[in-house]
Protein backbone atom coordinates (compact mmCIF):
# COMPACT_ATOMS: atom_id res chain seq x y z
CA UNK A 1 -53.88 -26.07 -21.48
CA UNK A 2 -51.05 -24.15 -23.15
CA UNK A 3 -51.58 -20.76 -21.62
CA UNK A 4 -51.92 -23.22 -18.08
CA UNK A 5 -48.61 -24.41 -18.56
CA UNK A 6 -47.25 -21.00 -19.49
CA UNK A 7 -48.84 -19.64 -16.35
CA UNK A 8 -47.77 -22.50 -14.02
CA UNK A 9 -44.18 -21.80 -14.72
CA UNK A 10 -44.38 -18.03 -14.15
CA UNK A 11 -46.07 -18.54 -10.90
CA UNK A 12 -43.44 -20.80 -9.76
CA UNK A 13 -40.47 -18.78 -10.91
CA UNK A 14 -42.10 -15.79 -9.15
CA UNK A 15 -42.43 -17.82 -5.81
CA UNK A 16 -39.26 -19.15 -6.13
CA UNK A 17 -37.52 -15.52 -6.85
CA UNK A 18 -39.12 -14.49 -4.38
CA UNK A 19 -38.24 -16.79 -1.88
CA UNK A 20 -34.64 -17.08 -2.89
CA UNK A 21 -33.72 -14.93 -5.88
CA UNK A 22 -33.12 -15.05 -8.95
CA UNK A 23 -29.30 -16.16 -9.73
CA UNK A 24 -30.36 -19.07 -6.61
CA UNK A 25 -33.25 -20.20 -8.67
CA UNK A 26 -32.48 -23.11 -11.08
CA UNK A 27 -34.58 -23.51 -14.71
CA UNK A 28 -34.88 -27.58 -13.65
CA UNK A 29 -36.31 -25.95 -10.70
CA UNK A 30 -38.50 -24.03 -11.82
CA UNK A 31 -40.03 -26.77 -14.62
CA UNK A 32 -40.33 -29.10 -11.28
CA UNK A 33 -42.41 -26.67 -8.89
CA UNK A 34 -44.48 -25.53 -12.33
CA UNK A 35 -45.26 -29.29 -12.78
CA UNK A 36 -44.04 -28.61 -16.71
CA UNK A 37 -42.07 -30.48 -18.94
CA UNK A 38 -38.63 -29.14 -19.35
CA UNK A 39 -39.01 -28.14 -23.40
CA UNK A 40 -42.03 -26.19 -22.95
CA UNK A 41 -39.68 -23.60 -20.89
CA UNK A 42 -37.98 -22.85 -23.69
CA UNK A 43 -40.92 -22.91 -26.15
CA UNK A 44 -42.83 -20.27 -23.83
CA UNK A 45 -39.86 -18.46 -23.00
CA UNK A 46 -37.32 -18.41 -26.14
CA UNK A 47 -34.60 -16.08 -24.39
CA UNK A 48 -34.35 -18.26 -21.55
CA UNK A 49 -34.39 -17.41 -17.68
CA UNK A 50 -33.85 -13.69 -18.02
CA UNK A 51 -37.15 -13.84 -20.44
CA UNK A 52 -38.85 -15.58 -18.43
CA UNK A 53 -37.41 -13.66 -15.21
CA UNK A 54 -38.60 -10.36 -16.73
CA UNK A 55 -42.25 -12.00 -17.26
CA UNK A 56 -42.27 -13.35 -13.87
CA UNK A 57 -42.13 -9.88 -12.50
CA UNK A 58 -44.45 -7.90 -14.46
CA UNK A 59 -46.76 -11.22 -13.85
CA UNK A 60 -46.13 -10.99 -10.09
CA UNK A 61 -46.45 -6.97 -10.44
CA UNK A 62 -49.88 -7.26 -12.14
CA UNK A 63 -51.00 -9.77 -8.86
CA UNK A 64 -49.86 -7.43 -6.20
CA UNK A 65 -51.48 -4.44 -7.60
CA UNK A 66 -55.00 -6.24 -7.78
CA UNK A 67 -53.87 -7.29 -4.34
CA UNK A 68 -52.86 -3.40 -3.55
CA UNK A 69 -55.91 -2.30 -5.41
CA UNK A 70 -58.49 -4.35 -2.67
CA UNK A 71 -56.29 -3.15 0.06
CA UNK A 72 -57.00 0.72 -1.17
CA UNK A 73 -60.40 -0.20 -2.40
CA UNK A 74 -61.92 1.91 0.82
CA UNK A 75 -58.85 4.10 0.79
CA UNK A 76 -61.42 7.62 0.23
CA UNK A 77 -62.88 7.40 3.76
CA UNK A 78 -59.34 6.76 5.54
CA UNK A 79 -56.14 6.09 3.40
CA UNK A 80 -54.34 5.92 6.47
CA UNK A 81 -56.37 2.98 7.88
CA UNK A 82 -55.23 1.13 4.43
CA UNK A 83 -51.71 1.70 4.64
CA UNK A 84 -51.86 0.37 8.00
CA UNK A 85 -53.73 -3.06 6.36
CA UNK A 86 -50.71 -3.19 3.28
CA UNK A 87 -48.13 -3.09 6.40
CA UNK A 88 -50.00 -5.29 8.41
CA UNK A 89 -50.65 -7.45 5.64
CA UNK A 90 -47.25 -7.51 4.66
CA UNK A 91 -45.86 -8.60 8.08
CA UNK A 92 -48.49 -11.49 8.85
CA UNK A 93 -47.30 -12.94 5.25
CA UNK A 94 -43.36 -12.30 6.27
CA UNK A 95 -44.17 -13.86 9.81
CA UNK A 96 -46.06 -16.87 8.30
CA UNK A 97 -43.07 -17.77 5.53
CA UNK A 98 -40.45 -17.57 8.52
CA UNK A 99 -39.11 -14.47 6.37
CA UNK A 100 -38.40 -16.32 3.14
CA UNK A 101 -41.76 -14.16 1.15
CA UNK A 102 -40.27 -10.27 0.65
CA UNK A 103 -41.47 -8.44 -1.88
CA UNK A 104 -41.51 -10.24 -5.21
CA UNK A 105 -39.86 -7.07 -7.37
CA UNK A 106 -37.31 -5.76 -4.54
CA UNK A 107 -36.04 -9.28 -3.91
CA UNK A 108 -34.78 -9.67 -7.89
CA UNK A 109 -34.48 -6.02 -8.25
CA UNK A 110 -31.68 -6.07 -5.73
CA UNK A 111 -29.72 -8.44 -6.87
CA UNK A 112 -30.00 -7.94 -10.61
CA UNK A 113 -30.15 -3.89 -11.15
CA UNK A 114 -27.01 -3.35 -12.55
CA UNK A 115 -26.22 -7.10 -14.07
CA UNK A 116 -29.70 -7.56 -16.79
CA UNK A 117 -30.80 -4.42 -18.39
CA UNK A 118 -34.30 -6.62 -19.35
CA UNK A 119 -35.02 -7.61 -15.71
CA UNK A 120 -33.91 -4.23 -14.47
CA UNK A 121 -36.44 -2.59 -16.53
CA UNK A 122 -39.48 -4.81 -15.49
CA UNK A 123 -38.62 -4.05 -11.89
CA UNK A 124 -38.39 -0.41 -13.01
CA UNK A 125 -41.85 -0.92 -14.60
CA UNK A 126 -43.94 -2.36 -11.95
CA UNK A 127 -42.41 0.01 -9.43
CA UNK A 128 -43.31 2.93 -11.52
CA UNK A 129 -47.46 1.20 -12.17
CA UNK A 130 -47.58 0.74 -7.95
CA UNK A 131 -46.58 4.46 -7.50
CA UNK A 132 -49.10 5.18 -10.52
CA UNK A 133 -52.04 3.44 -8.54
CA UNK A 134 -50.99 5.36 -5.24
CA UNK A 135 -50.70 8.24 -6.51
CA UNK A 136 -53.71 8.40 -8.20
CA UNK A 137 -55.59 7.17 -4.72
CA UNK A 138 -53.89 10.11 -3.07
CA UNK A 139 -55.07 12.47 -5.88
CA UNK A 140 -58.87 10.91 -5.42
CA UNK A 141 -58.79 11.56 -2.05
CA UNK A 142 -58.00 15.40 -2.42
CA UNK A 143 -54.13 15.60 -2.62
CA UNK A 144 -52.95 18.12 -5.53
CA UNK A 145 -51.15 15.77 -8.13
CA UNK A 146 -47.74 16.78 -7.92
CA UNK A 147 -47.70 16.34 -4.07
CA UNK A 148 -49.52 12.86 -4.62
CA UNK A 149 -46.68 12.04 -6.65
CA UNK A 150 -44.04 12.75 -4.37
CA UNK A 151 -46.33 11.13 -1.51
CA UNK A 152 -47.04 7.63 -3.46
CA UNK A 153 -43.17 7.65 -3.93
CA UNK A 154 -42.76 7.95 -0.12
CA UNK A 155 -45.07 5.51 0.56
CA UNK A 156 -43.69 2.63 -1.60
CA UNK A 157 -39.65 3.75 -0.31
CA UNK A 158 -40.93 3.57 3.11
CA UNK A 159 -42.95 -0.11 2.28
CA UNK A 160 -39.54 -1.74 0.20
CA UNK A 161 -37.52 -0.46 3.09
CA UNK A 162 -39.16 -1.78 6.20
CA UNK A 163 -39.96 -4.99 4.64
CA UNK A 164 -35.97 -5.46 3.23
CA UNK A 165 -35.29 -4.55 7.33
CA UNK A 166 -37.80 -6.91 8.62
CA UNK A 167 -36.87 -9.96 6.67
CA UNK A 168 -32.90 -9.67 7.02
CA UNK A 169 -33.88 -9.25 11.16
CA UNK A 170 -36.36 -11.71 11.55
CA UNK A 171 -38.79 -8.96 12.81
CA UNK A 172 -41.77 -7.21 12.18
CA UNK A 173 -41.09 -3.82 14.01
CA UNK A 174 -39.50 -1.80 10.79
CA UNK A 175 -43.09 -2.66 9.30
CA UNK A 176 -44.98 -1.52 12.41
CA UNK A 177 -42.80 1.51 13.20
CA UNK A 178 -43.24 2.59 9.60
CA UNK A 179 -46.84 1.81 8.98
CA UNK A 180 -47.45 4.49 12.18
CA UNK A 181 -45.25 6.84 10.69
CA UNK A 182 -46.48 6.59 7.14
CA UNK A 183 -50.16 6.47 8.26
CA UNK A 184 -49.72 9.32 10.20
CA UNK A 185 -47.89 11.45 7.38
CA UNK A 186 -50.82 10.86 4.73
CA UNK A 187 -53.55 11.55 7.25
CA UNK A 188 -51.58 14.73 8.18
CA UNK A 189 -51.71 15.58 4.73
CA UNK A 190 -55.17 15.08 3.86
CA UNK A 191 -55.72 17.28 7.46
């Protein structure tokens, strides 16, 4: 029951980062939506809300790149066809929260990069493990590893991007526009 409780309020501080960042997301808040009493926040997470902010991302991190994981799971017979599912994916989930559910790393990486060093550096880290994953889909399917580098980092600049532009204007077009793109650059480059 202790690691439930633990769990319950990292899921809830991820949604709720997620949905509204970090500095607009309260601790009583948190305890409320993770159904847990308000002293176990501070015995699971001693340093307080930048802790347990910097736990909620690597935790959310870890979830989307099982999620990104399935999505590439058939990635060697068309990469480009998955891309196209992450966008797609991506924009059904943006359309369905009327544009409160970004990304769960860009939305408290924006707005606390240069204020907390600790949450900086967890957004740093699960950026760098999702370009790790691409890249090393890219490199499966044939790509020479340098170039897979540079390609996974294109592919996650060009994913933050059109889903910061489609949630600020209410519509899914950057996603779509840069899905085609995106899809077309990797399958261009796997000839």
């Amino acid at each position: 029951m202790t690691r439930d409780t633990r769990t319950r309020l990292l899921e809830a501080s991820a949604q709720l980062f997620r949905e509204q960042g970090y500095a607009g997301t309260g601790l009583k808040q948190i305890t409320a939506a993770g159904e847990a009493p308000w002293g176990s926040l501070y015995h699971f997470f001693p340093g307080g809300k930048e802790q347990l902010g910097a736990e909620a991302v690597r935790h959310s991190g870890d979830r989307y790149l099982r999620l990104f994981d399935l999505v590439f799971a058939g990635a060697d017979q068309d990469l480009g066809r998955s891309v196209l599912d992450m966008f797609r994916l991506s924009a059904e989930a943006l359309e369905r929260s009327q544009w409160g559910d970004g990304c769960p790393i860009a939305t408290v990486a924006l707005e606390v990069a240069s204020t907390s060093e600790p949450l900086r550096h967890a957004c740093a880290e699960v950026f760098a493990s999702w370009e790790l994953s691409l890249a090393r889909r890219l490199t499966g399917a044939g790509i020479p590893e340098g170039r897979a580098k540079d390609l996974a980092t294109y592919v996650l600049c060009a994913f933050e991007g059109a889903l910061v532009l489609s949630r600020t204007a209410h519509d899914v077009r950057p996603l779509e526009v840069t899905a085609e793109v995106v899809a077309g650059t990797l399958r261009a480059e796997l000839g």
